[in-house]
N, C-alpha and C. Protein backbone atom coordinates (compact mmCIF):
# COMPACT_ATOMS: atom_id res chain seq x y z
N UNK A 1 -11.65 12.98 -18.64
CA UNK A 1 -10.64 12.69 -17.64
C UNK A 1 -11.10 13.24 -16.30
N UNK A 2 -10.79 12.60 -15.06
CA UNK A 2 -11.20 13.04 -13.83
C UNK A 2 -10.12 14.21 -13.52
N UNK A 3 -10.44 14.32 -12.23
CA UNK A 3 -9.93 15.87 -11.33
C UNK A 3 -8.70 15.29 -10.43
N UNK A 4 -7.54 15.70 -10.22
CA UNK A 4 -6.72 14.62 -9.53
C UNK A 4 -6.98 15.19 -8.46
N UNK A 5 -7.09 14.79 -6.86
CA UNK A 5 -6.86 15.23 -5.79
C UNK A 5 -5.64 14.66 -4.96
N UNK A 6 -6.19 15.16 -3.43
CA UNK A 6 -4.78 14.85 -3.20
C UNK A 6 -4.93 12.81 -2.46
N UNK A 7 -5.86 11.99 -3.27
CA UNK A 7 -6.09 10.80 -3.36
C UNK A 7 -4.96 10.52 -4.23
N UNK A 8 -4.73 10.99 -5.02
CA UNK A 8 -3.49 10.49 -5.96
C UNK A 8 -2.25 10.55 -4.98
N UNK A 9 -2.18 11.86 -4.19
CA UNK A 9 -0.85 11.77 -3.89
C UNK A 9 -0.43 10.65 -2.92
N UNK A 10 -1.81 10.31 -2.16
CA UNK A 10 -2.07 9.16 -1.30
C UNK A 10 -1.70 7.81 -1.63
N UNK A 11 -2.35 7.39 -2.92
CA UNK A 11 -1.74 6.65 -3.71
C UNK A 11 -0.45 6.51 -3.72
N UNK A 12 0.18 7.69 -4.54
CA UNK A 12 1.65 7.29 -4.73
C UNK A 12 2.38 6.77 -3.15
N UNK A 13 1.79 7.50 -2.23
CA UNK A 13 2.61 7.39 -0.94
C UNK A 13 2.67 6.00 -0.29
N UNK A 14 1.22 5.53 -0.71
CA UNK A 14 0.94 3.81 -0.14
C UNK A 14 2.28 3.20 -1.38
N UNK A 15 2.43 3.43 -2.66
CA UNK A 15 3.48 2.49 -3.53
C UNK A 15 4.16 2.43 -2.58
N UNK A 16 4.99 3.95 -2.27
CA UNK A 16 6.64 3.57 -1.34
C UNK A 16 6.47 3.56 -0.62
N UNK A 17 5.61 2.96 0.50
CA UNK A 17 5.60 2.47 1.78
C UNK A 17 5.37 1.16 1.42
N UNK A 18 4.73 0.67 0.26
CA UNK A 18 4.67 -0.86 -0.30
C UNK A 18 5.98 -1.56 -0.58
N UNK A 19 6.90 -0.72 -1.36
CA UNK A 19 8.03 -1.10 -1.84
C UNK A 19 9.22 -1.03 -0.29
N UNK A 20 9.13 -0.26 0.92
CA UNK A 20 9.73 -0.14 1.87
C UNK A 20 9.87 -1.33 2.83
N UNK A 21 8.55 -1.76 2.92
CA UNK A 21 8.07 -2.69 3.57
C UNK A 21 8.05 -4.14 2.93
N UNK A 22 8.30 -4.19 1.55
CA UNK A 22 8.50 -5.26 0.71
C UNK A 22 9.67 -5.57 -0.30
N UNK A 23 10.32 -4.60 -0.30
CA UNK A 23 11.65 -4.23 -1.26
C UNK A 23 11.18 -4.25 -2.72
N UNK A 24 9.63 -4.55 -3.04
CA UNK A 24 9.59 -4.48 -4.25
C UNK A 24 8.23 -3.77 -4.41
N UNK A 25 8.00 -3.00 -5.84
CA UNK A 25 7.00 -2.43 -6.28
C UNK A 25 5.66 -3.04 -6.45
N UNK A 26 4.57 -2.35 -6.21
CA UNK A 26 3.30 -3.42 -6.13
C UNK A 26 3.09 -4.05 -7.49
N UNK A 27 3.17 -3.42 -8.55
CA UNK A 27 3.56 -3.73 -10.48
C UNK A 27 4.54 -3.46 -10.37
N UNK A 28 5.40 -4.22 -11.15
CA UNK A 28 6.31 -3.80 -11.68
C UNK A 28 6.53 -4.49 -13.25
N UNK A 29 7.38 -4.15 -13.91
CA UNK A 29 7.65 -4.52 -15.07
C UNK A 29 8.76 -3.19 -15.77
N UNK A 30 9.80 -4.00 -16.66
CA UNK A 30 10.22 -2.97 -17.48
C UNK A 30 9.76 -2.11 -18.52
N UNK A 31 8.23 -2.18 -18.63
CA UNK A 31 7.81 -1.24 -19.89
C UNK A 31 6.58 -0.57 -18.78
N UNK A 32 6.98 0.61 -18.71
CA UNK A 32 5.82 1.47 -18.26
C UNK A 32 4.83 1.09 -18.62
N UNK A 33 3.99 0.95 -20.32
CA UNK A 33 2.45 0.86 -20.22
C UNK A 33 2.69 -0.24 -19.57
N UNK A 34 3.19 -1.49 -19.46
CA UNK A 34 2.66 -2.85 -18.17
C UNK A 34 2.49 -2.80 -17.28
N UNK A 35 2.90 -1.87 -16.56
CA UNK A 35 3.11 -1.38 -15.11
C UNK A 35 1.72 -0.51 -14.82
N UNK A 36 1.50 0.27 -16.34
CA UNK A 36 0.47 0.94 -15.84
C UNK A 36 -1.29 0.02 -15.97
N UNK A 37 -0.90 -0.73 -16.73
CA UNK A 37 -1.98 -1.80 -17.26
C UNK A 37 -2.20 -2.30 -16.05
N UNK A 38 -1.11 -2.79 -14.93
CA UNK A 38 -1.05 -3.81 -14.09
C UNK A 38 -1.89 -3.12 -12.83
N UNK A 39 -1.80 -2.03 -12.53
CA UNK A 39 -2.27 -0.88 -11.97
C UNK A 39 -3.90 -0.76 -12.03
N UNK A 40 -4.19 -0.76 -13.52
CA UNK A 40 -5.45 -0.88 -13.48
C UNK A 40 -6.29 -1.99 -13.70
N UNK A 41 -5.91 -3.32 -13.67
CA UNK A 41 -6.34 -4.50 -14.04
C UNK A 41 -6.30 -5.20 -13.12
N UNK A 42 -4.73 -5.75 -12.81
CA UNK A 42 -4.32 -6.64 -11.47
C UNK A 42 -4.87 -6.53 -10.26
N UNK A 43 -4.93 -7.52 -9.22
CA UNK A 43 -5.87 -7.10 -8.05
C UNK A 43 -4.08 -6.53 -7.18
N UNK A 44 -5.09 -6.11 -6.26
CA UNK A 44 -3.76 -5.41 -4.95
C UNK A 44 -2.86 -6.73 -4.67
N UNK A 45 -1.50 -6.69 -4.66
CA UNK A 45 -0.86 -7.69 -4.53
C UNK A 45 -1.03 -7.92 -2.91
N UNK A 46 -0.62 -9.03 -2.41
CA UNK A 46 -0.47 -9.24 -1.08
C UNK A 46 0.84 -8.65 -0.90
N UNK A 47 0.98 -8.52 0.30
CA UNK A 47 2.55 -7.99 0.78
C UNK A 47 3.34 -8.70 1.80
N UNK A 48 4.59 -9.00 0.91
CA UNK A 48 5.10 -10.04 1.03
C UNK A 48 6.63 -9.34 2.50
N UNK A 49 6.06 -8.73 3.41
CA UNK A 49 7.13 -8.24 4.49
C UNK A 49 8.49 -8.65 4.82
N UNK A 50 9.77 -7.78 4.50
CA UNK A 50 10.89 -8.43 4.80
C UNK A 50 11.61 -8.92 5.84
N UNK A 51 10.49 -8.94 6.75
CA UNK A 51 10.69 -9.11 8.49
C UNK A 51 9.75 -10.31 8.32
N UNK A 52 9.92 -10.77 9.55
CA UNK A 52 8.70 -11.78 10.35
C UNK A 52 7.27 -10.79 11.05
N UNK A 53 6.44 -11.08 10.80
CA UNK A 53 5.64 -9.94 11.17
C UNK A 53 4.35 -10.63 12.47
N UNK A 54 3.62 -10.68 13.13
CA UNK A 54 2.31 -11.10 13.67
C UNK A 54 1.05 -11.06 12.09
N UNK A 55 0.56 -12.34 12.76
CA UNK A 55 -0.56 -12.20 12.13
C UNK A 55 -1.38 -11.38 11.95
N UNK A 56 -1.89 -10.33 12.82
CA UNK A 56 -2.64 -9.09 13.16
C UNK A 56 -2.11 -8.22 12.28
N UNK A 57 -0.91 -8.23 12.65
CA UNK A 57 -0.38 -7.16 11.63
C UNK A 57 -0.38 -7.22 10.31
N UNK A 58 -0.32 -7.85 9.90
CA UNK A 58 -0.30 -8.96 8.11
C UNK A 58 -1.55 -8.30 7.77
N UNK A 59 -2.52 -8.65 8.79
CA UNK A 59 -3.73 -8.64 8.04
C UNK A 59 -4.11 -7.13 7.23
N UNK A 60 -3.65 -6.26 8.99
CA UNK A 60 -3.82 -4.47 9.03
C UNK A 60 -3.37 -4.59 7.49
N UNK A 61 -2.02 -4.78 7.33
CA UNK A 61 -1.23 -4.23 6.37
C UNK A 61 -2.31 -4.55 5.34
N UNK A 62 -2.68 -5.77 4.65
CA UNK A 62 -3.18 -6.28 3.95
C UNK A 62 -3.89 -4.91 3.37
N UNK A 63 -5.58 -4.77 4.63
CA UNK A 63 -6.48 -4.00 4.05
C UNK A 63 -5.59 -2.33 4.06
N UNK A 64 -4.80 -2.08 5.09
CA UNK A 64 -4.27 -0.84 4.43
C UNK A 64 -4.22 -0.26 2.75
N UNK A 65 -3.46 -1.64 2.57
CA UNK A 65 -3.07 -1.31 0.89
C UNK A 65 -3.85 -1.46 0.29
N UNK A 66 -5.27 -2.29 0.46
CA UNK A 66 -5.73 -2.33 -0.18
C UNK A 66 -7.26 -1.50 -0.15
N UNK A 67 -6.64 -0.38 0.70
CA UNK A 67 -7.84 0.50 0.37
C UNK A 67 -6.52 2.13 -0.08
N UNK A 68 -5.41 1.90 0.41
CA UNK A 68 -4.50 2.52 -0.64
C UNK A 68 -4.06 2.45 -1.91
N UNK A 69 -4.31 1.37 -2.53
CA UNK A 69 -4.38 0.94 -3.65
C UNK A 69 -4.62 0.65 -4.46
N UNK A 70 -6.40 1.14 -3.85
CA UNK A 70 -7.41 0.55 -4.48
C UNK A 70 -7.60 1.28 -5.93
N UNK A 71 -8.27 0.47 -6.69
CA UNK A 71 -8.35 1.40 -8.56
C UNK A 71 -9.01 2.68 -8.76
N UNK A 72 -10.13 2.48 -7.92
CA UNK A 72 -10.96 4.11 -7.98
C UNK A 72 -10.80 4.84 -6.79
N UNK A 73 -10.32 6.29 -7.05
CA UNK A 73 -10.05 7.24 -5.97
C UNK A 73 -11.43 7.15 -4.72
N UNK A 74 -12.37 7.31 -5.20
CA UNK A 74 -13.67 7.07 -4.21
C UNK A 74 -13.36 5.82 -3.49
N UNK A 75 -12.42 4.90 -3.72
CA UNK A 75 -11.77 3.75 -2.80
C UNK A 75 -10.88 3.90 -1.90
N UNK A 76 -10.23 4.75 -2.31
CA UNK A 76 -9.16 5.02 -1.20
C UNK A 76 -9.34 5.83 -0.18
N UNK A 77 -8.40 6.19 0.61
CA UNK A 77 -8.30 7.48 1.84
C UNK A 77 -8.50 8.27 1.57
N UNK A 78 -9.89 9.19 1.94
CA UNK A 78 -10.18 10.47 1.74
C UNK A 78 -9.64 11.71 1.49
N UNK A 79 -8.65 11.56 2.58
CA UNK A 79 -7.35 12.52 2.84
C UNK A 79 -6.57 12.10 3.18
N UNK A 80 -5.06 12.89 3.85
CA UNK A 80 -4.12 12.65 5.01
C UNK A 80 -4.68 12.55 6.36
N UNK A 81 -5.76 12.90 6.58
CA UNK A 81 -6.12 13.09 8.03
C UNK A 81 -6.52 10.95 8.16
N UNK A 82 -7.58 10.63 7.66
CA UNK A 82 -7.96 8.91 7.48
C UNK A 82 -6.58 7.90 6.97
N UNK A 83 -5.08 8.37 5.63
CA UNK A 83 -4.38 7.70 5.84
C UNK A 83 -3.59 7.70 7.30
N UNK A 84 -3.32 9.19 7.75
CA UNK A 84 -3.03 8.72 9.04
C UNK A 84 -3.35 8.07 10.09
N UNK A 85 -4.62 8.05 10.02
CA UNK A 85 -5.48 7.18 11.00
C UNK A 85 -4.78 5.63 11.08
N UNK A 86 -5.41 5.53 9.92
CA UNK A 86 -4.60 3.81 9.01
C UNK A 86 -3.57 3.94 9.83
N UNK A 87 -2.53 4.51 9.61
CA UNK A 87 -0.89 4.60 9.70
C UNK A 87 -1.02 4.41 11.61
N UNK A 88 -1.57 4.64 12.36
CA UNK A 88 -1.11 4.83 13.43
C UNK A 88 -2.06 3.29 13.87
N UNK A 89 -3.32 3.06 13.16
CA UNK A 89 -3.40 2.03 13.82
C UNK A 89 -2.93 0.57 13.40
N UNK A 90 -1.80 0.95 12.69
CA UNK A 90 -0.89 -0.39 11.86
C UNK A 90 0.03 0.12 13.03
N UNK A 91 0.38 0.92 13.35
CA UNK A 91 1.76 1.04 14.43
C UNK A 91 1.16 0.38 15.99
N UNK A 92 -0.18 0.68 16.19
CA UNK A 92 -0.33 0.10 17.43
C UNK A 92 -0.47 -1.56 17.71
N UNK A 93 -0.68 -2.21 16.53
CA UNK A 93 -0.35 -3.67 16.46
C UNK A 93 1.44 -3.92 16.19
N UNK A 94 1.98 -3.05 15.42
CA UNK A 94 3.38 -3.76 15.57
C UNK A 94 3.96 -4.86 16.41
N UNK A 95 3.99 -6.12 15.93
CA UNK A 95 5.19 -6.99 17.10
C UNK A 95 5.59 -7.69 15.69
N UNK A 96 7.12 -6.57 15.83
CA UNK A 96 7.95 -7.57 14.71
C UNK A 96 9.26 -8.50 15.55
N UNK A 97 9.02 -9.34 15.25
CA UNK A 97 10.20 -10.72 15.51
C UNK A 97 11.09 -10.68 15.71
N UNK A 98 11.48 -10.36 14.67
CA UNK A 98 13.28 -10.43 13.79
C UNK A 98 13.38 -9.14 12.88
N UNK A 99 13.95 -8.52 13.31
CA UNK A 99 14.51 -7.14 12.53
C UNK A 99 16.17 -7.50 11.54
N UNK A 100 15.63 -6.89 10.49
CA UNK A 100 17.07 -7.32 9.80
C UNK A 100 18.61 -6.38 10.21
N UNK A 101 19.55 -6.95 10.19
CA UNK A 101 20.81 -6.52 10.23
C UNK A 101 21.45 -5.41 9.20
């Protein structure tokens, strides 16, 4: 078994910013092992935004998650210091449309 760092916690943090931004979980399913199968098998879902978003932005988001989400920790964000990076330069493209009520 590997060493967890704090890539895992990174992980978990990209799910609920996945599910925030999409209202739904990147796997989901009612039986945990599916969810966890889906996790390690399934490719990164696209993200399906509950706003109208720019194209630019779509895209950011896209590779965000999918280097947050990616299957092997050596894939993802090093640390907090590089997800934040990510995080701020998904905020400097922001132009959302239509904000919901």
């Amino acid at each position: 078994s590997e060493d967890l760092d704090q890539r895992a916690d990174l992980y978990a943090l990209a799910v609920v910013l996945f599910e925030m931004l999409s209202g739904q979980l990147p796997y989901d399913d009612d039986n945990p092992l599916v969810i966890m199968q889906k996790q390690r098998r399934d490719p990164v879902p696209r993200i399906q935004a509950k706003t109208r978003i720019s194209s630019l932005l779509e895209k950011k988001l896209q590779c965000f998650f999918q280097k947050g989400l990616a299957k092997k920790p050596e894939d993802r964000f090093a640390d907090v210091c590089e997800f934040d990076a990510a995080l701020e330069d998904l905020q400097d493209c922001i132009d959302v449309i239509d904000l919901p009520s």
